[in-house]
Protein backbone atom coordinates (compact mmCIF):
# COMPACT_ATOMS: atom_id res chain seq x y z
CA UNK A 1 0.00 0.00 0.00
CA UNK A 2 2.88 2.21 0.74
CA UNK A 3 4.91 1.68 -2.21
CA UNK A 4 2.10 2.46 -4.30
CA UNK A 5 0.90 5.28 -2.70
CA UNK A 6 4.10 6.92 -3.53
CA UNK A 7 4.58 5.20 -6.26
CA UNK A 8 1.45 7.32 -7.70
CA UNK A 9 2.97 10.55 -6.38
CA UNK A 10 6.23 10.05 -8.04
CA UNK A 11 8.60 9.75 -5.27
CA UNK A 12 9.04 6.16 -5.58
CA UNK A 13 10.29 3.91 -8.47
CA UNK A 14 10.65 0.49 -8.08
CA UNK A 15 12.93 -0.88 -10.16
CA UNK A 16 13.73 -4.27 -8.70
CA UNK A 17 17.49 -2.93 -8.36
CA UNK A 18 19.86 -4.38 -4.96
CA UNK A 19 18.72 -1.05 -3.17
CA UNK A 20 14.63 -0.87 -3.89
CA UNK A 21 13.90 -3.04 -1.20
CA UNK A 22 16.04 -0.73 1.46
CA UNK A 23 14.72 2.51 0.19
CA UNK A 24 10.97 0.62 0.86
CA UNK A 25 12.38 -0.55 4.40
CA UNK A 26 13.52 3.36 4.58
CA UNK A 27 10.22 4.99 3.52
CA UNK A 28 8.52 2.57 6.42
CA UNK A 29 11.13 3.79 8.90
CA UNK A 30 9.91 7.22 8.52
CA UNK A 31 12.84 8.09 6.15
CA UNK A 32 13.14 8.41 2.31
CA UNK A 33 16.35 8.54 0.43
CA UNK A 34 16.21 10.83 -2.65
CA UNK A 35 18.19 11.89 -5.35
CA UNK A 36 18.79 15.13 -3.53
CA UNK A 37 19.68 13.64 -0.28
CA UNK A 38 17.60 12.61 2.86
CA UNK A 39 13.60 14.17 3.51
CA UNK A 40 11.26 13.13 5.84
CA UNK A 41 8.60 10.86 4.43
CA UNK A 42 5.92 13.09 5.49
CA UNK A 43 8.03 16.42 3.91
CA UNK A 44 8.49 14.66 0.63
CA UNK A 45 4.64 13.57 0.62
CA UNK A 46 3.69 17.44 1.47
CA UNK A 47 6.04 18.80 -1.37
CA UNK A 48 4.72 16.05 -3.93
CA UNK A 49 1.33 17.09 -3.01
CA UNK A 50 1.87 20.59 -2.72
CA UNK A 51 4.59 20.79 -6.02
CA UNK A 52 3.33 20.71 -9.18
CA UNK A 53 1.96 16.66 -8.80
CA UNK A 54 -1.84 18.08 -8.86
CA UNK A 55 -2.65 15.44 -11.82
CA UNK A 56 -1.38 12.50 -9.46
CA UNK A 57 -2.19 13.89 -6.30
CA UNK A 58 -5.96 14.13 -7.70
CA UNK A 59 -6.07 10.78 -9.13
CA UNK A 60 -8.27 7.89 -7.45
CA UNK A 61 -6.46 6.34 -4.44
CA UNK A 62 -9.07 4.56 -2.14
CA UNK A 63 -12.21 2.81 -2.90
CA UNK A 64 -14.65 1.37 -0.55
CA UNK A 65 -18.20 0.13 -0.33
CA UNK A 66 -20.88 2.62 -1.05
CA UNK A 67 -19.33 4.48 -3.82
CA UNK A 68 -16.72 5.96 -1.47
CA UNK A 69 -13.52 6.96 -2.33
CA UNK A 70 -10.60 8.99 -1.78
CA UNK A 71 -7.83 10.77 -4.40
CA UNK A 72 -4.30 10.85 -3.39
CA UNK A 73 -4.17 14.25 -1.57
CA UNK A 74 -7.03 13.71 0.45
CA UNK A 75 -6.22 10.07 1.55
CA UNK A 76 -2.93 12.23 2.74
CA UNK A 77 -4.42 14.65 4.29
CA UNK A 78 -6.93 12.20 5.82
CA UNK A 79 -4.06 9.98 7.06
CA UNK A 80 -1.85 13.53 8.70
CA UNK A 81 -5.21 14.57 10.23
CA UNK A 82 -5.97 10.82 11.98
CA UNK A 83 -1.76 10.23 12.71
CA UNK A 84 -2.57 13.87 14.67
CA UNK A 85 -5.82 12.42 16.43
CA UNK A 86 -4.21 9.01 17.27
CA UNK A 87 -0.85 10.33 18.85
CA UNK A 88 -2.26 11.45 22.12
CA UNK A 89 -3.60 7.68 22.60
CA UNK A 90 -1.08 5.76 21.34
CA UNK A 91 1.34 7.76 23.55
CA UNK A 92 4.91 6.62 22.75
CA UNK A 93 4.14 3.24 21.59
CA UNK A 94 6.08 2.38 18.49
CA UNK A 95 4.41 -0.76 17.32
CA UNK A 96 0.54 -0.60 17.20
CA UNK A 97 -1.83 -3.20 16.29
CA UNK A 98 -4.72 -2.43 13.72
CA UNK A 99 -7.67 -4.42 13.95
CA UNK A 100 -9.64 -3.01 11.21
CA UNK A 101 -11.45 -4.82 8.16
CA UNK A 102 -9.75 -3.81 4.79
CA UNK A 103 -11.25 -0.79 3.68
CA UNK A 104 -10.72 3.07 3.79
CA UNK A 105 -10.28 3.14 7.53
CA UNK A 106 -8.24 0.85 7.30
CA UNK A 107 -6.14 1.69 4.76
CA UNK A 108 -6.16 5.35 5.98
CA UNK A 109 -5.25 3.98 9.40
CA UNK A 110 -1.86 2.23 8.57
CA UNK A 111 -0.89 4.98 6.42
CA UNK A 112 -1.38 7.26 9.66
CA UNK A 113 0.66 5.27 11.43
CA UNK A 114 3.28 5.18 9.14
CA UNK A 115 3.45 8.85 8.35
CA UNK A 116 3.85 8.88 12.18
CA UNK A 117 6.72 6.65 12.41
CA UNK A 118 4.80 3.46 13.98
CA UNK A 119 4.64 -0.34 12.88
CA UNK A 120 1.10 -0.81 12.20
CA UNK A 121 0.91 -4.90 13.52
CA UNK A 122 -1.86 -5.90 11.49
CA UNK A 123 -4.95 -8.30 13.38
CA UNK A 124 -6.99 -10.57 11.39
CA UNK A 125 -10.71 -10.48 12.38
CA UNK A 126 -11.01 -14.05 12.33
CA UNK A 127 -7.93 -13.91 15.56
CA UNK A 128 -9.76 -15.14 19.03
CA UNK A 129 -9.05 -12.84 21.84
CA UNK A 130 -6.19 -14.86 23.05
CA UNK A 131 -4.39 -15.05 19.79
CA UNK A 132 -4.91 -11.52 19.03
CA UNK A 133 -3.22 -11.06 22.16
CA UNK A 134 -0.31 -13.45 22.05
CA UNK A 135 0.35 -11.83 18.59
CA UNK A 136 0.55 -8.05 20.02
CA UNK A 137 2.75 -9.58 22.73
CA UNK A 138 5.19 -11.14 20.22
CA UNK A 139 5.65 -7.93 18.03
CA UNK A 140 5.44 -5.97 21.16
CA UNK A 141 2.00 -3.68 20.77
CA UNK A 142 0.91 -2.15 23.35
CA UNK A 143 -2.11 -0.70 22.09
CA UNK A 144 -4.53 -1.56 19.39
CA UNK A 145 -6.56 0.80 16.91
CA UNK A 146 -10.36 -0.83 16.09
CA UNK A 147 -13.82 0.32 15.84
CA UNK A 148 -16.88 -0.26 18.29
CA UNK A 149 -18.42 -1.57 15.35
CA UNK A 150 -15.93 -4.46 14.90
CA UNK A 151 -15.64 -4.89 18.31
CA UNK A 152 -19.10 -5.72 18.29
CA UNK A 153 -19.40 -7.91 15.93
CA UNK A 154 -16.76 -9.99 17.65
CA UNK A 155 -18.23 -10.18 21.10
CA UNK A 156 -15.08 -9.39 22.85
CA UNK A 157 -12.74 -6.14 22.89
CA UNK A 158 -9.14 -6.01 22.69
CA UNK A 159 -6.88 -5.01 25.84
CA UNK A 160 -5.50 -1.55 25.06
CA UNK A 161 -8.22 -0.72 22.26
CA UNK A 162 -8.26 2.59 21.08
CA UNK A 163 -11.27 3.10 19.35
CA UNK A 164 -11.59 5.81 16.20
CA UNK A 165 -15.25 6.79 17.06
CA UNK A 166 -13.36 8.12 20.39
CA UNK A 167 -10.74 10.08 18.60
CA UNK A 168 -11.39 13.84 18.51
């Protein structure tokens, strides 16, 4: 999802060389290694957004159920605003699981993590409570980013669940 979110804003080319796969490890450390030396992954996302890549930045990102979807630019500007809503819950944890089926908040949720500098830890929904759980402990999550709607259909919620219908 990453790599082709930037692929489609023109800051990433994959071309299967000996250093693509470190420059995708970089971009999902927060960092991205450019021509012109070292930017932030959020600063090169701004200036490819804000630079004179309207035609890409426009172009169809996200699609969900209902008819919903979401260009480029506003699935980034989605994801900054959410990253900016789930810091003061997630607190300092680095690795944070995401229980979330795939769709736009989902999608828009790992990408807010990422643009944050966090490993999203992804949770099937099919995981029982205990498995969920062993699996957070193993990749060390703290805290885990679902819905009350997911939760519900579950039966059961997740210890450290941080739900976004409670985000500001």
């Amino acid at each position: 999802l990453i790599e082709d979110f930037l692929r489609a804003l023109g800051i990433f080319h994959y071309d299967g060389g000996p250093n693509a796969v470190a420059e995708l490890a970089e971009v999902h450390n927060g960092d991205f290694q450019h021509r012109s030396g070292r930017h932030s992954f959020q600063r090169k996302l701004r200036g490819s957004a804000r630079d004179g890549h309207h035609r890409k930045v426009t172009r169809l990102a996200l699609a969900g159920g209902k008819g919903r979807s979401l260009s480029y630019g506003s699935a980034f500007a989605a994801a900054s605003g959410l990253a900016r809503a789930l810091a003061p819950a997630l607190g300092s944890d680095r690795r944070v699981g995401v229980m979330l089926p795939a769709s736009i908040e989902g999608a828009l949720t790992v990408l807010a993590l990422s643009l944050s500098g966090r490993v999203p830890v992804m949770l099937g929904l099919s995981l029982t409570p205990e498995a969920a759980s062993e699996r957070c402990d193993l990749a060390g999550a703290g805290r885990i980013v679902t819905s009350r709607k997911v939760t519900d259909r579950l039966g059961w919620v997740p210890e450290g669940a941080v739900f976004l219908e409670d985000l500001p």
